[in-house]
C-alpha atoms as a PDB file:
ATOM      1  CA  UNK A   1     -14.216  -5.615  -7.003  1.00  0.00           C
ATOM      2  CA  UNK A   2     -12.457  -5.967 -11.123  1.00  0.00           C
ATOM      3  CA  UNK A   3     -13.930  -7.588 -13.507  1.00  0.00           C
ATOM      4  CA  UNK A   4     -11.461  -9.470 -14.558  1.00  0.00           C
ATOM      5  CA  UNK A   5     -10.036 -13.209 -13.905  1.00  0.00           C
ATOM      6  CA  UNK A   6      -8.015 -13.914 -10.684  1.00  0.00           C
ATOM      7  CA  UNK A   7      -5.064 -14.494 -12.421  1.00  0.00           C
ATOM      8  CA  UNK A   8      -4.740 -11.253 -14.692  1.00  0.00           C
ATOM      9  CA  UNK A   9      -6.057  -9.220 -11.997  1.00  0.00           C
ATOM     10  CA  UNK A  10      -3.285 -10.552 -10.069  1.00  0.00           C
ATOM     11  CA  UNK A  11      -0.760  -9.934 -12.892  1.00  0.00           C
ATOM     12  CA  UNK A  12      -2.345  -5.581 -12.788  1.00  0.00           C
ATOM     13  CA  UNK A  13      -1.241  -5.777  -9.469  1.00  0.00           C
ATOM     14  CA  UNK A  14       2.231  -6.302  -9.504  1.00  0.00           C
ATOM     15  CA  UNK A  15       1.671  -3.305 -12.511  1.00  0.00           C
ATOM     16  CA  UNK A  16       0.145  -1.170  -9.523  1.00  0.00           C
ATOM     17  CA  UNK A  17       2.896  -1.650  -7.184  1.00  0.00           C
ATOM     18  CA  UNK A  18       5.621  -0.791  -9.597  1.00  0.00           C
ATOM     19  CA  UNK A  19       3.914   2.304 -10.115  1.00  0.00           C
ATOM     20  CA  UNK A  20       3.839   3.349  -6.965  1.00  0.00           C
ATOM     21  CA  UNK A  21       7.436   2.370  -6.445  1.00  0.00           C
ATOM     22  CA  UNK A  22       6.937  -0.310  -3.787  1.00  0.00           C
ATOM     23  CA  UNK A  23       9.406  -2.570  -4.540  1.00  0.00           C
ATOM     24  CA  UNK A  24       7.600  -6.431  -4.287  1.00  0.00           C
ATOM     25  CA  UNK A  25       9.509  -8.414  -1.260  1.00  0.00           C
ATOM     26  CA  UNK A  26       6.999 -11.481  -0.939  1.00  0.00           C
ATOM     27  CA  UNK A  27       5.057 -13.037  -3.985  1.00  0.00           C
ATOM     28  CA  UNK A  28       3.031 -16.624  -3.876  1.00  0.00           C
ATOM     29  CA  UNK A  29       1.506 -16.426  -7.709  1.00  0.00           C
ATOM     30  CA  UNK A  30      -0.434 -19.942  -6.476  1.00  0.00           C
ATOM     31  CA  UNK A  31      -1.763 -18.052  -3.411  1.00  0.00           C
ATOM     32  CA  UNK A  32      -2.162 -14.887  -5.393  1.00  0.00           C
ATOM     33  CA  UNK A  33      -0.533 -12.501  -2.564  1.00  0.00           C
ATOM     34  CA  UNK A  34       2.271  -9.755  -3.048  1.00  0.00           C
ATOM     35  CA  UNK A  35       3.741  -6.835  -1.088  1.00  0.00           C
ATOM     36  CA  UNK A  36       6.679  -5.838   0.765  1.00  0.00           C
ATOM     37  CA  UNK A  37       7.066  -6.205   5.024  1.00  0.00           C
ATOM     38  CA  UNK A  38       9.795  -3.841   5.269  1.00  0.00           C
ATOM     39  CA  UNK A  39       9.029  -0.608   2.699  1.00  0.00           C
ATOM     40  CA  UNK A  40      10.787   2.376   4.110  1.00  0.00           C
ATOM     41  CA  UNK A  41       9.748   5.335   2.732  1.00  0.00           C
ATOM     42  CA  UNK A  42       9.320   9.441   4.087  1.00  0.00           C
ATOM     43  CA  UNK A  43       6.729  11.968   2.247  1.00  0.00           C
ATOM     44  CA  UNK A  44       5.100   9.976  -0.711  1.00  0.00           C
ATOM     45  CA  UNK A  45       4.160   6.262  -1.482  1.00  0.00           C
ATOM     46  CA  UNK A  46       4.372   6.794  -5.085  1.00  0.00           C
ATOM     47  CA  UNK A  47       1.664   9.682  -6.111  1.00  0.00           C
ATOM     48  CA  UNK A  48       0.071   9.288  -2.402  1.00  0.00           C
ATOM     49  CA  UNK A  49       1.257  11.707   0.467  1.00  0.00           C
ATOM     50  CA  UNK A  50       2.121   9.590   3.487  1.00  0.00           C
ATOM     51  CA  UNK A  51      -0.115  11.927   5.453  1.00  0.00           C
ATOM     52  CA  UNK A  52      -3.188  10.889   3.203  1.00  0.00           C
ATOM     53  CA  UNK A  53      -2.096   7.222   3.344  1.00  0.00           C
ATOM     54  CA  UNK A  54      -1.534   6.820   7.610  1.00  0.00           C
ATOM     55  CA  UNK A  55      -2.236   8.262  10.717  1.00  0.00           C
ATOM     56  CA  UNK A  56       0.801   8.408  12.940  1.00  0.00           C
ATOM     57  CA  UNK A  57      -0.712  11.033  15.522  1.00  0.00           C
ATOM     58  CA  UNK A  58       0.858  14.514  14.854  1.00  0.00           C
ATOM     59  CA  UNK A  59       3.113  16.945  17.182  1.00  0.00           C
ATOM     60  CA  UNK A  60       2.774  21.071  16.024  1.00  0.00           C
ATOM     61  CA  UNK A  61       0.054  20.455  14.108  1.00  0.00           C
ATOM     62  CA  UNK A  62       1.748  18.362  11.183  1.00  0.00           C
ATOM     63  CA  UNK A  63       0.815  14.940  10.905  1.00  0.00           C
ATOM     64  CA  UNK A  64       3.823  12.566  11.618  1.00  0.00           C
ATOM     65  CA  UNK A  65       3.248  10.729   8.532  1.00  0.00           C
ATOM     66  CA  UNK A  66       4.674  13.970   6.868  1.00  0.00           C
ATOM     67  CA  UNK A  67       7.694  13.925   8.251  1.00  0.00           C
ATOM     68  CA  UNK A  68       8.596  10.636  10.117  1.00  0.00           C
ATOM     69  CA  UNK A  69      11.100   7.838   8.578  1.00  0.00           C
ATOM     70  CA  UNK A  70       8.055   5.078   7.765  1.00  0.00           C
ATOM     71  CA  UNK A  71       8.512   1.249   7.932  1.00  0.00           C
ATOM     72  CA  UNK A  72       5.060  -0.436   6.304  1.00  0.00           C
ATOM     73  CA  UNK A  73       3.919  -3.720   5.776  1.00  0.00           C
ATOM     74  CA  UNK A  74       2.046  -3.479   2.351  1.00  0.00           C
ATOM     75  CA  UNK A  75       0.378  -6.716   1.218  1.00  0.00           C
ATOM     76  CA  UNK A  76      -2.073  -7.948  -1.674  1.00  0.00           C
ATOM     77  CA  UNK A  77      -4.209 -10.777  -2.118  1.00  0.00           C
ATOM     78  CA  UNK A  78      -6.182 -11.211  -4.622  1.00  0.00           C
ATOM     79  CA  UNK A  79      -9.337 -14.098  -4.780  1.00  0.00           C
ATOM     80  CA  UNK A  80     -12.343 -14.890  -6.984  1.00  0.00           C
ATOM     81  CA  UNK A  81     -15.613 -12.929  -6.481  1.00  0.00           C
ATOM     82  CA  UNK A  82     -18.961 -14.942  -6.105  1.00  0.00           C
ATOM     83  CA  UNK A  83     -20.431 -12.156  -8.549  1.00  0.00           C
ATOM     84  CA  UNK A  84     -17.570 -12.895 -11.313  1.00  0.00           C
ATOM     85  CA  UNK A  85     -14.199 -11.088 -11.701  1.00  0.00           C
ATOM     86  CA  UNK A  86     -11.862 -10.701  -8.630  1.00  0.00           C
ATOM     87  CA  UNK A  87     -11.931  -8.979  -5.320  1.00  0.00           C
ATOM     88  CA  UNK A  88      -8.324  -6.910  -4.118  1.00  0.00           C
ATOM     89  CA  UNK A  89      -7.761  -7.259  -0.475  1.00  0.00           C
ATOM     90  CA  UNK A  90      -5.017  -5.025   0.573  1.00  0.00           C
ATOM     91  CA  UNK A  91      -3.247  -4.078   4.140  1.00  0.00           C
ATOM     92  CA  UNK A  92      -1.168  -1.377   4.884  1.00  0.00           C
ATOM     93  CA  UNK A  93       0.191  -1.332   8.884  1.00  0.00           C
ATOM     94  CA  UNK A  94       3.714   0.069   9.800  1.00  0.00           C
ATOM     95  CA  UNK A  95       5.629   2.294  12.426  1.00  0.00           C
ATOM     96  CA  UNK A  96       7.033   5.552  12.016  1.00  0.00           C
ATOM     97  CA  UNK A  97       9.920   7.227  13.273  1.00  0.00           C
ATOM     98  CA  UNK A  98      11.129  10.628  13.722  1.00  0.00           C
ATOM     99  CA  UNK A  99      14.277  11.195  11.805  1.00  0.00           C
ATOM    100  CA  UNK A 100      15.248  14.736  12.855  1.00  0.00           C
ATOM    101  CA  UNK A 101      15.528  13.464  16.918  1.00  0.00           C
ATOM    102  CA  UNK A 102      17.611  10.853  18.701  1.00  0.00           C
ATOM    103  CA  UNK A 103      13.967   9.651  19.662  1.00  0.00           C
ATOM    104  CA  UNK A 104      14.582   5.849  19.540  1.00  0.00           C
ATOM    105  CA  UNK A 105      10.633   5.104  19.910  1.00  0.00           C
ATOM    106  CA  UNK A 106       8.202   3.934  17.353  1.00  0.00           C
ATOM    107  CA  UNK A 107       5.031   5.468  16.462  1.00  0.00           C
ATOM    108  CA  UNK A 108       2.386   2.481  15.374  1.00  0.00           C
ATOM    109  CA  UNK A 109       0.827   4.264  11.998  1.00  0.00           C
ATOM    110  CA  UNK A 110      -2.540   3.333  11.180  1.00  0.00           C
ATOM    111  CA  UNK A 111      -4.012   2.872   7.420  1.00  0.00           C
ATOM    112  CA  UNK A 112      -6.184   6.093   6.560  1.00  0.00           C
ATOM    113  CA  UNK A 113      -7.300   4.108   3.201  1.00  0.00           C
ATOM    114  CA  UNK A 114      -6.059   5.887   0.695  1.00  0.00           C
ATOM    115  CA  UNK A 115      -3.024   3.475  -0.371  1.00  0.00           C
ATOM    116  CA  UNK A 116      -5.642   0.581  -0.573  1.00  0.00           C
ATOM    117  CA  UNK A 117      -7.871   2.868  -2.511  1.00  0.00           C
ATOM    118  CA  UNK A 118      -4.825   4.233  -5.143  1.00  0.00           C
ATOM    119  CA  UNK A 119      -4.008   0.336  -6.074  1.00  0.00           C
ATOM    120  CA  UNK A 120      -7.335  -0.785  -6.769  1.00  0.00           C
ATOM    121  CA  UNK A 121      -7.690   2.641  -8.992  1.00  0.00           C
ATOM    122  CA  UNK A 122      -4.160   1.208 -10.258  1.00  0.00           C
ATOM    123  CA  UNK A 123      -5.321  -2.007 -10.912  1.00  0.00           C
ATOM    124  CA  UNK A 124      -8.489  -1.278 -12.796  1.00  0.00           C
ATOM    125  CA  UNK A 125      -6.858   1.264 -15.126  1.00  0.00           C
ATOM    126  CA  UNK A 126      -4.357  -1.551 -15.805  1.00  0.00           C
ATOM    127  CA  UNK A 127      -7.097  -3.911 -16.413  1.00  0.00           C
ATOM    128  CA  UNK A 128      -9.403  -0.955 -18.915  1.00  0.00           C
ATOM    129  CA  UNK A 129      -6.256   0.057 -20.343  1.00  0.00           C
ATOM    130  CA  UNK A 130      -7.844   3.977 -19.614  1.00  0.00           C
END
């Protein structure tokens, strides 16, 4: 939940993404949805370790997310609050895949929270201007 309008909450977002360095693939402004289906990334979204953000199982006793080759589907939407302001609804779903084998399988990654939770922080100290 922001406390801000729909439409500049919207306009923190995009702020929040370029922070993190996810490049924005898909926008609707009328819709109020963003994010990229096809971010590749190893280690780090941004300032967020990958094994904070997703849960790819683990082999050794490091997490995948560490060290496999991730493909993520990030999206944003962003839609008026019944209280006032704006609420951020955010996704995060991908694969991994390990980049030191010839291992041609995915890995389905699930979202641990912590992306979600490092745009909204994003958004709101866009929004405060803290």
């Amino acid at each position: 939940l922001v406390a801000a309008p729909p439409d500049r909450t919207f306009q923190a977002l995009s702020a929040a993404y370029a922070t993190l360095n996810i490049p924005i693939t898909d926008i609707n402004p009328q819709a109020r949805t963003l994010g990229n289906t096809a971010f590749r990334t190893r280690r780090r979204i941004g300032d967020v370790p990958t094994m904070r953000a997703l849960d790819c199982g683990g082999d050794s006793g490091m997490p995948n997310a560490e060290t496999y080759q991730l493909t993520l589907t990030i999206q944003s939407k962003v839609v008026p609050s019944d209280a006032g302001g704006s609420v951020i609804l955010t996704t995060v779903e991908g694969t991994g895949r390990n980049a030191t084998t010839s291992a041609s399988s995915d890995v389905r990654c699930a979202s641990l929270g912590a992306l979600e939770k490092r745009i909204g922080e994003l958004v709101k100290k866009t929004l405060t201007g803290d």
